[in-house]
N, C-alpha and C. Protein backbone atom coordinates (compact mmCIF):
# COMPACT_ATOMS: atom_id res chain seq x y z
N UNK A 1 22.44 19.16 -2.52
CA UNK A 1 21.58 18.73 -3.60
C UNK A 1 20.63 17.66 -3.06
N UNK A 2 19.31 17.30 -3.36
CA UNK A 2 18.50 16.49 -2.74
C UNK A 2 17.94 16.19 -3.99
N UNK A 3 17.95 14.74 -3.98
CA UNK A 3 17.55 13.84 -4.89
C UNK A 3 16.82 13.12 -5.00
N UNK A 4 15.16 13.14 -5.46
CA UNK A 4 14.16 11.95 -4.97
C UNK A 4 14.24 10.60 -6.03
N UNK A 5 14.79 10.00 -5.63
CA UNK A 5 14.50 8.52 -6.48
C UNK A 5 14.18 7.66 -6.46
N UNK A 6 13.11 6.80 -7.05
CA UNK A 6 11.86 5.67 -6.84
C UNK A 6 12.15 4.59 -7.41
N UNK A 7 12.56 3.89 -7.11
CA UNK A 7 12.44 2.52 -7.35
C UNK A 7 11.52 0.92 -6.82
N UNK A 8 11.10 0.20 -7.74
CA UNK A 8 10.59 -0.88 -7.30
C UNK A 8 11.04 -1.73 -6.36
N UNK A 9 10.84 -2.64 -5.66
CA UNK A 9 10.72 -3.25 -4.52
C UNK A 9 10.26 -4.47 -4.40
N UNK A 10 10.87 -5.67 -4.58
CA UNK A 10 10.51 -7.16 -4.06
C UNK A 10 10.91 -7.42 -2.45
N UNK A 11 10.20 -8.08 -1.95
CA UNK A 11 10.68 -8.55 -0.50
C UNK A 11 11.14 -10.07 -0.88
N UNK A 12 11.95 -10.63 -0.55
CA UNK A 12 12.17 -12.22 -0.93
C UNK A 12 12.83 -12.31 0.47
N UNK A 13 13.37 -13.75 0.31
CA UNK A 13 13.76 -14.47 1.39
C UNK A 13 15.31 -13.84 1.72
N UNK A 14 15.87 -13.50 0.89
CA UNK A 14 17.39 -13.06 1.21
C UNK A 14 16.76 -11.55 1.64
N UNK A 15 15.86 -10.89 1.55
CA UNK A 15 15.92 -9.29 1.84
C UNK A 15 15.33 -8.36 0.85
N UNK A 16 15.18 -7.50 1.16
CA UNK A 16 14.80 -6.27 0.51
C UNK A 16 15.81 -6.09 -1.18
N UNK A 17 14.90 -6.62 -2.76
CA UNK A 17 15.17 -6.51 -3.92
C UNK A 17 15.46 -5.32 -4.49
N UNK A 18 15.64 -4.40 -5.14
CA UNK A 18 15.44 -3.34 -6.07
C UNK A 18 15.69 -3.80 -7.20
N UNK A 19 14.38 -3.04 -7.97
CA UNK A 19 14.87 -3.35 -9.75
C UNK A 19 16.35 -2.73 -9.94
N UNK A 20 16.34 -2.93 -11.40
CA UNK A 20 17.82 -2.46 -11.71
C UNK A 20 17.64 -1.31 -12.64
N UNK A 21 16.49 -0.44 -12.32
CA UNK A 21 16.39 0.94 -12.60
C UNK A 21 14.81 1.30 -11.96
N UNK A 22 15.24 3.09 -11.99
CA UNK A 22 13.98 3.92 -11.18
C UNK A 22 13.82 4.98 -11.90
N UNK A 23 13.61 5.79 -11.65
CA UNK A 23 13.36 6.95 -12.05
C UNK A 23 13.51 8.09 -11.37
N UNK A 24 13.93 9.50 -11.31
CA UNK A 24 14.00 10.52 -10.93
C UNK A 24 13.04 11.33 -10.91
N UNK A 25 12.54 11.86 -9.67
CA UNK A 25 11.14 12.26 -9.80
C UNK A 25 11.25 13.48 -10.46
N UNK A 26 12.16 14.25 -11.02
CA UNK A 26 11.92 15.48 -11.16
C UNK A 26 12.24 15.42 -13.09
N UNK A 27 11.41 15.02 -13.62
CA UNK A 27 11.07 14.98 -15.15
C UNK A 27 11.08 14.01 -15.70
N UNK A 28 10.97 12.75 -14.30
CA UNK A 28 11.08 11.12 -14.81
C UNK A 28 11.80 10.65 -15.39
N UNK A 29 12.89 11.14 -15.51
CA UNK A 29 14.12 10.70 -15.95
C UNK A 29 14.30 9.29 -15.19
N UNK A 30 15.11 8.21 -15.88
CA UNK A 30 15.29 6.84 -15.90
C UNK A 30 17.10 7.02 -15.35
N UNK A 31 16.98 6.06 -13.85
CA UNK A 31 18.20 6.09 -13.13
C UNK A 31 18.99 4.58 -13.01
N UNK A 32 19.92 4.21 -13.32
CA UNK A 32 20.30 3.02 -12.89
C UNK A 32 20.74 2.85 -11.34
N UNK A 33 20.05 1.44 -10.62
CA UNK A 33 20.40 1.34 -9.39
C UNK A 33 22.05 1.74 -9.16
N UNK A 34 22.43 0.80 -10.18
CA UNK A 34 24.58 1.27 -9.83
C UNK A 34 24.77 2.43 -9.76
N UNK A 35 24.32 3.51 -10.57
CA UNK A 35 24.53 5.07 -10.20
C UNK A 35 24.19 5.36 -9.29
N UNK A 36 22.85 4.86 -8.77
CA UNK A 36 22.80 5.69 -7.38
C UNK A 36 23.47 4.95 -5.97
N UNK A 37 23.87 3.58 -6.32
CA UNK A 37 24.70 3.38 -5.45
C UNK A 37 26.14 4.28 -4.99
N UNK A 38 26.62 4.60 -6.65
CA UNK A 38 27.90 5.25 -6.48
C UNK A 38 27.81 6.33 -5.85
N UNK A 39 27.06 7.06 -6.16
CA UNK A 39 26.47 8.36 -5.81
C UNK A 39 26.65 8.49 -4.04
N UNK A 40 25.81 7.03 -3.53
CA UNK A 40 25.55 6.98 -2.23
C UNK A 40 26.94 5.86 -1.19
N UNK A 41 27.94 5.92 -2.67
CA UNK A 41 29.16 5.00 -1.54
C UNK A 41 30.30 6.10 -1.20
N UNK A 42 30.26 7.60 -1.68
CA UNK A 42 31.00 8.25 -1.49
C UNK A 42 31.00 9.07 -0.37
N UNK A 43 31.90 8.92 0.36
CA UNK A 43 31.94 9.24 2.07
C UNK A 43 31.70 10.72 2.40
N UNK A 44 31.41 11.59 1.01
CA UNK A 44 30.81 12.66 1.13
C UNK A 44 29.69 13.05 1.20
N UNK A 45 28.71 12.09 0.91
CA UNK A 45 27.04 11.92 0.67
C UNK A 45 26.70 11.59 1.70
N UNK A 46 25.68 12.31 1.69
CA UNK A 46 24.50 12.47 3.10
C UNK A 46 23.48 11.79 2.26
N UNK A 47 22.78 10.77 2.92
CA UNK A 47 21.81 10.03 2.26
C UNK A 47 20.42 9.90 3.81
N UNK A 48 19.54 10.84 2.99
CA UNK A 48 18.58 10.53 3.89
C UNK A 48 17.00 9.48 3.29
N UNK A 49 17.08 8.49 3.77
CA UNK A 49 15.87 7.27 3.27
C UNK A 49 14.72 7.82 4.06
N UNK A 50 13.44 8.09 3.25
CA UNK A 50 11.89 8.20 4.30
C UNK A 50 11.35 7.04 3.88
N UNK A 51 10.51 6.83 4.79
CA UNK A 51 9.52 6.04 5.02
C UNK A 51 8.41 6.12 3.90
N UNK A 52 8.24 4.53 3.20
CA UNK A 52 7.66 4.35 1.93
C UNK A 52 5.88 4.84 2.25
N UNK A 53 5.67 5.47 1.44
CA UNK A 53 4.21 6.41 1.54
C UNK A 53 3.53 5.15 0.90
N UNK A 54 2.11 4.61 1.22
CA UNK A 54 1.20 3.90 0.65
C UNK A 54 0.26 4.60 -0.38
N UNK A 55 0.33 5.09 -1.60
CA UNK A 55 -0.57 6.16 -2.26
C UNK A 55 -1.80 5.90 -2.54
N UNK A 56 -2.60 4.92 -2.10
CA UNK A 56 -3.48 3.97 -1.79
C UNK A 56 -4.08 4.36 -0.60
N UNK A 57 -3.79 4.89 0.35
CA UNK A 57 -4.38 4.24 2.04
C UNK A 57 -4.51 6.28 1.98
N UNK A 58 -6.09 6.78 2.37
CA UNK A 58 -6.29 7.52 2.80
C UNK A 58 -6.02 8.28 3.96
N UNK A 59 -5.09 9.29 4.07
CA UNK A 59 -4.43 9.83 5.27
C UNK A 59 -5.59 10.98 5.02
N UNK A 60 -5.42 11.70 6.76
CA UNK A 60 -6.49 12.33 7.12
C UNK A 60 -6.27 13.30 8.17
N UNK A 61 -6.39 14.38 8.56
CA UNK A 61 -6.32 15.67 9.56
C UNK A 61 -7.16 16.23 9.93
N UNK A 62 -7.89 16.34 11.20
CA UNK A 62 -8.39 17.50 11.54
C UNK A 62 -9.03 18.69 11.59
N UNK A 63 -7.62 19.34 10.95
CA UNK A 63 -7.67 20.45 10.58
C UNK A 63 -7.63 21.32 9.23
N UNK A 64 -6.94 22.51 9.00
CA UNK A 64 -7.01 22.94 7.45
C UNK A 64 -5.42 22.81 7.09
N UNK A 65 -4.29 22.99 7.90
CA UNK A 65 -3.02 22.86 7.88
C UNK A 65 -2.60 21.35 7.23
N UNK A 66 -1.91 21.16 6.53
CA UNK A 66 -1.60 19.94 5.74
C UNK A 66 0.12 19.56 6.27
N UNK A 67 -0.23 18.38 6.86
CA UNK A 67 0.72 18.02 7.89
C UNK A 67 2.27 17.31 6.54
N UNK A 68 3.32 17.06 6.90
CA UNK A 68 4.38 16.69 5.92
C UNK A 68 3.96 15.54 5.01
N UNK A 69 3.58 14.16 5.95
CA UNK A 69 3.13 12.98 5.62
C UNK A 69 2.30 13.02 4.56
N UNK A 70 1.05 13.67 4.74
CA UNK A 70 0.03 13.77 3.75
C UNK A 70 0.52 14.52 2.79
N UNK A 71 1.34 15.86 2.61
CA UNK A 71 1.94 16.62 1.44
C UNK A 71 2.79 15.73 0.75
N UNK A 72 3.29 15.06 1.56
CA UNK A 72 4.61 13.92 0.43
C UNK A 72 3.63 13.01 -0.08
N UNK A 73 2.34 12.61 0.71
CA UNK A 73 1.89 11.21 -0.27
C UNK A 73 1.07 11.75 -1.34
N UNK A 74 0.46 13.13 -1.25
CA UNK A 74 0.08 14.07 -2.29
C UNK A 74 0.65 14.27 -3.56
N UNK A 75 2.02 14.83 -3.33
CA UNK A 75 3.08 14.99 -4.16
C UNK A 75 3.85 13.86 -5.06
N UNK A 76 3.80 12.82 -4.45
CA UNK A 76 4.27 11.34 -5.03
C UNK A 76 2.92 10.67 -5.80
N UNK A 77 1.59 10.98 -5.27
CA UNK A 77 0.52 10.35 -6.02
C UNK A 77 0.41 11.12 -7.14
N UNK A 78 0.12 12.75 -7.42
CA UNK A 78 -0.13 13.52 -8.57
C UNK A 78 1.46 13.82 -9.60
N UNK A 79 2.56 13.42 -8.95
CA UNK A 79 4.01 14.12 -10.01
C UNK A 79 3.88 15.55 -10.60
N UNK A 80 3.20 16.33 -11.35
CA UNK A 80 3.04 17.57 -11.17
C UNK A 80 1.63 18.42 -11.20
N UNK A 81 1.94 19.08 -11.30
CA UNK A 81 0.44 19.88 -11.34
C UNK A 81 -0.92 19.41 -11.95
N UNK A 82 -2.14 19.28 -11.01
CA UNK A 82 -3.15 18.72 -12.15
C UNK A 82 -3.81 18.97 -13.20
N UNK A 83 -3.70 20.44 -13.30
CA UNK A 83 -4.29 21.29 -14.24
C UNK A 83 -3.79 20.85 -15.85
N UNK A 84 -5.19 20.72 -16.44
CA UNK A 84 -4.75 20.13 -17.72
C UNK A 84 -3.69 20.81 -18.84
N UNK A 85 -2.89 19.87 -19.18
CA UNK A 85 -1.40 19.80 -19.68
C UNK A 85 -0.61 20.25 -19.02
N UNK A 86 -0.38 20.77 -17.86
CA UNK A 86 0.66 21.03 -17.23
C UNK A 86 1.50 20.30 -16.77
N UNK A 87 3.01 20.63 -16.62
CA UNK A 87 3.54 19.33 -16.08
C UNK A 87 4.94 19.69 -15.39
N UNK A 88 4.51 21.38 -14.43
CA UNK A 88 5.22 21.67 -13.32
C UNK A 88 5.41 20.62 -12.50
N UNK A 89 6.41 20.66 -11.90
CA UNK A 89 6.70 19.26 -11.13
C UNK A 89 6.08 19.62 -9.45
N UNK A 90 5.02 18.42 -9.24
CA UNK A 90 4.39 18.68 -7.69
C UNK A 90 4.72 19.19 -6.95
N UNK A 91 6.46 18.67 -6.49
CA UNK A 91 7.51 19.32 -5.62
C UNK A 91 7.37 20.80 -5.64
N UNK A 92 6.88 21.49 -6.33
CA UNK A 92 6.98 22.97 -6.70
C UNK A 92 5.82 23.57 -6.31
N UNK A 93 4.51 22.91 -5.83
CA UNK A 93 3.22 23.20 -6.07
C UNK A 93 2.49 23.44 -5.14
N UNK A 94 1.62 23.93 -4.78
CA UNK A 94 0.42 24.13 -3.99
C UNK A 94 -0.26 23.13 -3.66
N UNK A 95 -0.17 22.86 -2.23
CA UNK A 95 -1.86 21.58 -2.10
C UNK A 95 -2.96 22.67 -1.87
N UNK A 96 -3.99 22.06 -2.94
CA UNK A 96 -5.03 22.50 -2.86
C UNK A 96 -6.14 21.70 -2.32
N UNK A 97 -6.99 22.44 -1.62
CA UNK A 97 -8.10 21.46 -1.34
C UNK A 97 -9.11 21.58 -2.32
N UNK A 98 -9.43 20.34 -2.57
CA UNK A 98 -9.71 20.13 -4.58
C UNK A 98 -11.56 20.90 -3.97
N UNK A 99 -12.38 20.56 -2.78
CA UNK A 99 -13.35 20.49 -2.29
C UNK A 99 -13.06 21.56 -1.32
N UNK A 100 -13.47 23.10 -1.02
CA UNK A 100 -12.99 24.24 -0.17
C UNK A 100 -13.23 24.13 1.33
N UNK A 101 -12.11 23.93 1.95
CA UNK A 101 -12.17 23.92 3.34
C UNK A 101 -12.94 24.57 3.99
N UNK A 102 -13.95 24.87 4.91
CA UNK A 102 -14.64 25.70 5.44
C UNK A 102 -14.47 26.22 6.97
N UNK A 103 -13.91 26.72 6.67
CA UNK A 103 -13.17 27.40 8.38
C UNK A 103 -14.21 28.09 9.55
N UNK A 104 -15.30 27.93 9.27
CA UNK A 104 -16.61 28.27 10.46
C UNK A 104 -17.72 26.73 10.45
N UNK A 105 -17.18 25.77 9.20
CA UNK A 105 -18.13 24.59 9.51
C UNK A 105 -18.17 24.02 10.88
N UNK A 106 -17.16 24.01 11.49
CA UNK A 106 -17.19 23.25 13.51
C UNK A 106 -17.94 24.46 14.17
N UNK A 107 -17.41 25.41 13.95
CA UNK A 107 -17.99 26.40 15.12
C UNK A 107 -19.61 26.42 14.99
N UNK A 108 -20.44 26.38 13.60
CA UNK A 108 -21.33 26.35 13.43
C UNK A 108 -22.42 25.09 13.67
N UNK A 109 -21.51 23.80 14.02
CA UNK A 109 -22.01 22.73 13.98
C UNK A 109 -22.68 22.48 12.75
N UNK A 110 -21.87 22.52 11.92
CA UNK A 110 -21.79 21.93 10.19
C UNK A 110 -20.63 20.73 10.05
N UNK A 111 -20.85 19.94 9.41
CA UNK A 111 -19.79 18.82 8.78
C UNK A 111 -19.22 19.64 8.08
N UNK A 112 -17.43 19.05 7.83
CA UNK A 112 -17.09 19.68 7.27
C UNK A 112 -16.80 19.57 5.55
N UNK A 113 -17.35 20.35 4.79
CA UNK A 113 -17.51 19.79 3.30
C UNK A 113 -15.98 19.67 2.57
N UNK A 114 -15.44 20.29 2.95
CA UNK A 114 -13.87 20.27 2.46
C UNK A 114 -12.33 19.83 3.24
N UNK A 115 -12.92 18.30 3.57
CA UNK A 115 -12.00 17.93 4.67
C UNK A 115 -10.28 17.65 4.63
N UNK A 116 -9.30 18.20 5.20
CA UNK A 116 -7.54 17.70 4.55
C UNK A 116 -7.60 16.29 5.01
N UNK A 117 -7.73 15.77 3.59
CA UNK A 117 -7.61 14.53 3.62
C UNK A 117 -6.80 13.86 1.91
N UNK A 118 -6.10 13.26 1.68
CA UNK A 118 -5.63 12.15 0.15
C UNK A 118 -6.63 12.76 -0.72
N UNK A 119 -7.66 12.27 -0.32
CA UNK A 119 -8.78 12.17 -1.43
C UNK A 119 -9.67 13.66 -1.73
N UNK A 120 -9.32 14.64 -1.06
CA UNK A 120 -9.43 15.88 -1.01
C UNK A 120 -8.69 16.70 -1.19
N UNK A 121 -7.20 16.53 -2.01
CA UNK A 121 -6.27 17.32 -1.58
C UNK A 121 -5.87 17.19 -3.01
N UNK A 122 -4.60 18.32 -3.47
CA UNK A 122 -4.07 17.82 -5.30
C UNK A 122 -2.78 18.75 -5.48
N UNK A 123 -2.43 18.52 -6.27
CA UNK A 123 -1.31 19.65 -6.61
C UNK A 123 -1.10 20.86 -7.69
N UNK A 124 -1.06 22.01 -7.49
CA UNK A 124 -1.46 22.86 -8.46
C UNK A 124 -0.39 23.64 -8.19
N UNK A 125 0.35 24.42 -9.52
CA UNK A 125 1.65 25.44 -9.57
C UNK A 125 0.17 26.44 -8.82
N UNK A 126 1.20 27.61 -8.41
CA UNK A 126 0.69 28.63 -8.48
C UNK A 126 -0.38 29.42 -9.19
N UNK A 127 0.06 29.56 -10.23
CA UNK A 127 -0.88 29.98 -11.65
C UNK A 127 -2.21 29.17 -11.58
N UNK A 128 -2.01 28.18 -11.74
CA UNK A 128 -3.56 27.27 -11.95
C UNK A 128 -4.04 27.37 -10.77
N UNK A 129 -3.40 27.48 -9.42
CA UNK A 129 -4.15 27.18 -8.20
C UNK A 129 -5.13 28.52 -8.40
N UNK A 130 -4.47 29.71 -8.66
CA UNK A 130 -5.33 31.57 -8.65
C UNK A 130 -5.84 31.51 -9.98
N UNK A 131 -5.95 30.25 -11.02
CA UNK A 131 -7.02 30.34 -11.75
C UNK A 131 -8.16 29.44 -11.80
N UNK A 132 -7.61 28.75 -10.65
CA UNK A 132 -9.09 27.49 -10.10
C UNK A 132 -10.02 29.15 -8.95
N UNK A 133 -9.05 29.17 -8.48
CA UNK A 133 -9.65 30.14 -7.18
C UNK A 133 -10.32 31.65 -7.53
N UNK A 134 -10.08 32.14 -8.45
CA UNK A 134 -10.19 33.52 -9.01
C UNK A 134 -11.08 33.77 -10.37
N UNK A 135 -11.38 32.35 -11.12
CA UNK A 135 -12.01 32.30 -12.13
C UNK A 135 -13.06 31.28 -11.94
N UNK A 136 -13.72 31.16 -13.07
CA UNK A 136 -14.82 29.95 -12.70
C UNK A 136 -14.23 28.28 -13.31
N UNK A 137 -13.14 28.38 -13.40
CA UNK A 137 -12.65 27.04 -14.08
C UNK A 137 -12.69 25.98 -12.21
N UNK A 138 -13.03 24.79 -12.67
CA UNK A 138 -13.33 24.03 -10.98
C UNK A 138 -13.40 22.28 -11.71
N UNK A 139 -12.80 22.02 -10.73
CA UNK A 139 -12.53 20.19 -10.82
C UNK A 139 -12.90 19.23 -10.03
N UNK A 140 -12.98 18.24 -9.82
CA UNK A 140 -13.12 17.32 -8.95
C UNK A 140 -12.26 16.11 -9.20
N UNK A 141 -12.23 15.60 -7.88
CA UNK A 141 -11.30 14.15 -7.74
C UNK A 141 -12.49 13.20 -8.00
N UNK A 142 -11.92 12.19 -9.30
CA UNK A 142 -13.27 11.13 -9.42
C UNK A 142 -12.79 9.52 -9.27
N UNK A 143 -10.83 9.71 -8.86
CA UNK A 143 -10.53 8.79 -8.53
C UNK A 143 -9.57 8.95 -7.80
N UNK A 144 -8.31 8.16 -7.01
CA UNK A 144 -6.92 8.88 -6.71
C UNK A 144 -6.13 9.47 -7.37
N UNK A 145 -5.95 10.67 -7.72
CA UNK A 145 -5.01 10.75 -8.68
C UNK A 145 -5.57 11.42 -9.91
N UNK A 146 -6.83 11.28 -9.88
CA UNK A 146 -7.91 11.24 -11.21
C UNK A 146 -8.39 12.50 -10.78
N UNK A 147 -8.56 13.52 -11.81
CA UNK A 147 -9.23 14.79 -12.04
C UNK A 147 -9.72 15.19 -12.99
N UNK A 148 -11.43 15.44 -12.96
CA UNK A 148 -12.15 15.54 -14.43
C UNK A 148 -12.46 17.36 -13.73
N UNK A 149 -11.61 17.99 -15.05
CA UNK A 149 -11.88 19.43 -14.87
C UNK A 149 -12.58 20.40 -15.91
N UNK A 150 -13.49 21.42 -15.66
CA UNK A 150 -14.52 22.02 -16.61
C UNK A 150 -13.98 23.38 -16.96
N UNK A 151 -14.19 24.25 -18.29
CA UNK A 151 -13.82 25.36 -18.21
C UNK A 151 -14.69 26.34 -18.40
N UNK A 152 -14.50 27.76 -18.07
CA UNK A 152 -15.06 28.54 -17.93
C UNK A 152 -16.31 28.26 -19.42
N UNK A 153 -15.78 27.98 -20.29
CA UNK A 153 -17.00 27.35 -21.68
C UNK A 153 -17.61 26.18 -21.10
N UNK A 154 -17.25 25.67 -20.51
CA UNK A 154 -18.08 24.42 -20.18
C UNK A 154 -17.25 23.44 -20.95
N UNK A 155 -16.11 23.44 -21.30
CA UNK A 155 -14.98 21.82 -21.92
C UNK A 155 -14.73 21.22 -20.68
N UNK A 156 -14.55 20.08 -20.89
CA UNK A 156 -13.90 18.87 -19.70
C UNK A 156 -13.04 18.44 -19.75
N UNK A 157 -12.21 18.20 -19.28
CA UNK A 157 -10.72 17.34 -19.35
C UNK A 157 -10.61 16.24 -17.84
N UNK A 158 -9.67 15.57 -18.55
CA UNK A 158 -9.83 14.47 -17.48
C UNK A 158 -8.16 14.51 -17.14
N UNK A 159 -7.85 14.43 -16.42
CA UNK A 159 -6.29 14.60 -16.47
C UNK A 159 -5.44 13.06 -14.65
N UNK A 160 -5.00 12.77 -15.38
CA UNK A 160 -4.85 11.44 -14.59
C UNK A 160 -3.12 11.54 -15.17
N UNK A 161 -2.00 10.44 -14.09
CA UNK A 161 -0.51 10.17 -14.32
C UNK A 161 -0.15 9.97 -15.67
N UNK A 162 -1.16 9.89 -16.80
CA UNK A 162 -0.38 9.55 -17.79
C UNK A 162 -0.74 10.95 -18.63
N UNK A 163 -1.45 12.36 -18.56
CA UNK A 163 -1.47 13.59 -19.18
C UNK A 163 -3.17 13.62 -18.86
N UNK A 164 -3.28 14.56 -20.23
CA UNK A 164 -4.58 14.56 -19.82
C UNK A 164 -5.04 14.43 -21.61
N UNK A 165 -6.83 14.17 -21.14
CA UNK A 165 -7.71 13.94 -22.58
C UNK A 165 -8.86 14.88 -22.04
N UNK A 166 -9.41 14.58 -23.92
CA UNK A 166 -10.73 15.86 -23.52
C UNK A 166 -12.22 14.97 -23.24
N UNK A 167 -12.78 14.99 -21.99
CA UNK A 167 -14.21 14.01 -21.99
C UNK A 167 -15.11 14.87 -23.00
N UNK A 168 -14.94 16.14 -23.35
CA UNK A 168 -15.91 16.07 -24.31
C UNK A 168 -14.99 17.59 -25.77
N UNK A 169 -14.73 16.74 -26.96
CA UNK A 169 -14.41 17.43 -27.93
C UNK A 169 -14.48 19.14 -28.22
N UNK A 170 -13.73 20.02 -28.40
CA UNK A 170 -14.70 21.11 -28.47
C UNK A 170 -14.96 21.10 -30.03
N UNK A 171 -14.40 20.79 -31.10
CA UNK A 171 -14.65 20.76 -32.71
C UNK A 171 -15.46 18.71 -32.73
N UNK A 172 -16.46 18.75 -32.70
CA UNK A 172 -16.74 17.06 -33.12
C UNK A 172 -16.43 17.36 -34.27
N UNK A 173 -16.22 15.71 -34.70
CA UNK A 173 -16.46 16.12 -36.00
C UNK A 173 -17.75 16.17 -36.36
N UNK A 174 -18.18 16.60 -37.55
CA UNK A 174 -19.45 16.95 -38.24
C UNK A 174 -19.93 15.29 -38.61
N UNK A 175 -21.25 15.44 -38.63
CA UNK A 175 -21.80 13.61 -38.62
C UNK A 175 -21.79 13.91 -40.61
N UNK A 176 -21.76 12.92 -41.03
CA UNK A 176 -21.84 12.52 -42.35
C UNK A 176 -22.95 13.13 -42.83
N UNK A 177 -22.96 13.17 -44.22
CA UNK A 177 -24.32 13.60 -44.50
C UNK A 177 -24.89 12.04 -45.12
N UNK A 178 -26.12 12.43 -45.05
CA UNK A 178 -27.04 10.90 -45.21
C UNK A 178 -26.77 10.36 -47.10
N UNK A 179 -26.71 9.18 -47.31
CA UNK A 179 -26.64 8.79 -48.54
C UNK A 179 -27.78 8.92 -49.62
N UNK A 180 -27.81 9.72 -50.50
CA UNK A 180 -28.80 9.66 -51.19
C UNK A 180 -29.33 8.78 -51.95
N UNK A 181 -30.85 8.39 -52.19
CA UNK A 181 -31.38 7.49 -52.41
C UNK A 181 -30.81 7.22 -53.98
């Protein structure tokens, strides 16, 4: 069984703090540190610790292949899929390159417009990834984490860690009618 769990972090003078709860990445479920101690004092548990990802600091490749490092800080920055209301869990998902990789831009001596990089990269189930790719629905990153996406009608959604909203209504409401004299 493999278990991702996040918790906060003080450095002080005695050592490395943890709050006294985290969360479970897989539906955000709320963990107490003592449980997962217990969990991790039993001489049957394999406990493997990685190295804390900065979701902040732009990681960057090369190439079109998306190396582990950058997929985990991907996956920990978006939690699940970006596609508006969805909320497949990342772990499950596709990196997409939000901006399309171009696999003849070097040979041609072109920059490359769709580079694997943080700020180019997102998480999409399956389904949404072959309906970004196969339909005319298309998004962009307008912050870390942040995705304002359009639909085939032309609606917008903005979809960021806390769900998503609509940047533009499809029913406004109707404006008042004017007061008669």
């Amino acid at each position: 069984m493999v278990l991702h769990a996040h918790f906060d972090a003080d450095i002080t003078a005695e050592g490395t703090v943890f709050g006294p709860t985290g969360r479970m990445e897989n539906r955000q479920k709320l963990l107490l540190l003592e449980q997962l101690q217990s969990w991790c004092g039993d001489s049957r548990t394999k406990v493997t610790v990685k190295p804390v990802i900065d979701l902040n600091h732009n990681l960057a490749t090369p190439g079109y292949d998306i190396p582990d490092r950058i997929r985990e800080q991907v996956i920990l920055r978006d939690r699940t899929c970006v596609f508006p209301h969805c909320t497949r869990p990342a772990r499950g998902c596709d990196i997409d390159h939000v901006t399309a990789y171009d696999h003849h831009a070097e040979a041609e001596g072109r920059p490359q417009p769709g580079p694997t990089r943080s700020d180019n990269l997102a998480c999409l189930c399956r389904s949404h990834h072959r309906l970004k790719t196969f339909t005319t629905w298309h998004y962009q990153m307008v912050a870390p984490g942040v995705f304002e996406w359009t639909s085939p009608h032309g609606h917008q959604f903005r979809r960021d860690r806390t769900g998503t909203t609509q940047i533009n209504p499809m029913n406004p409401a109707e404006p008042e009618p004017p007061e008669r004299p």
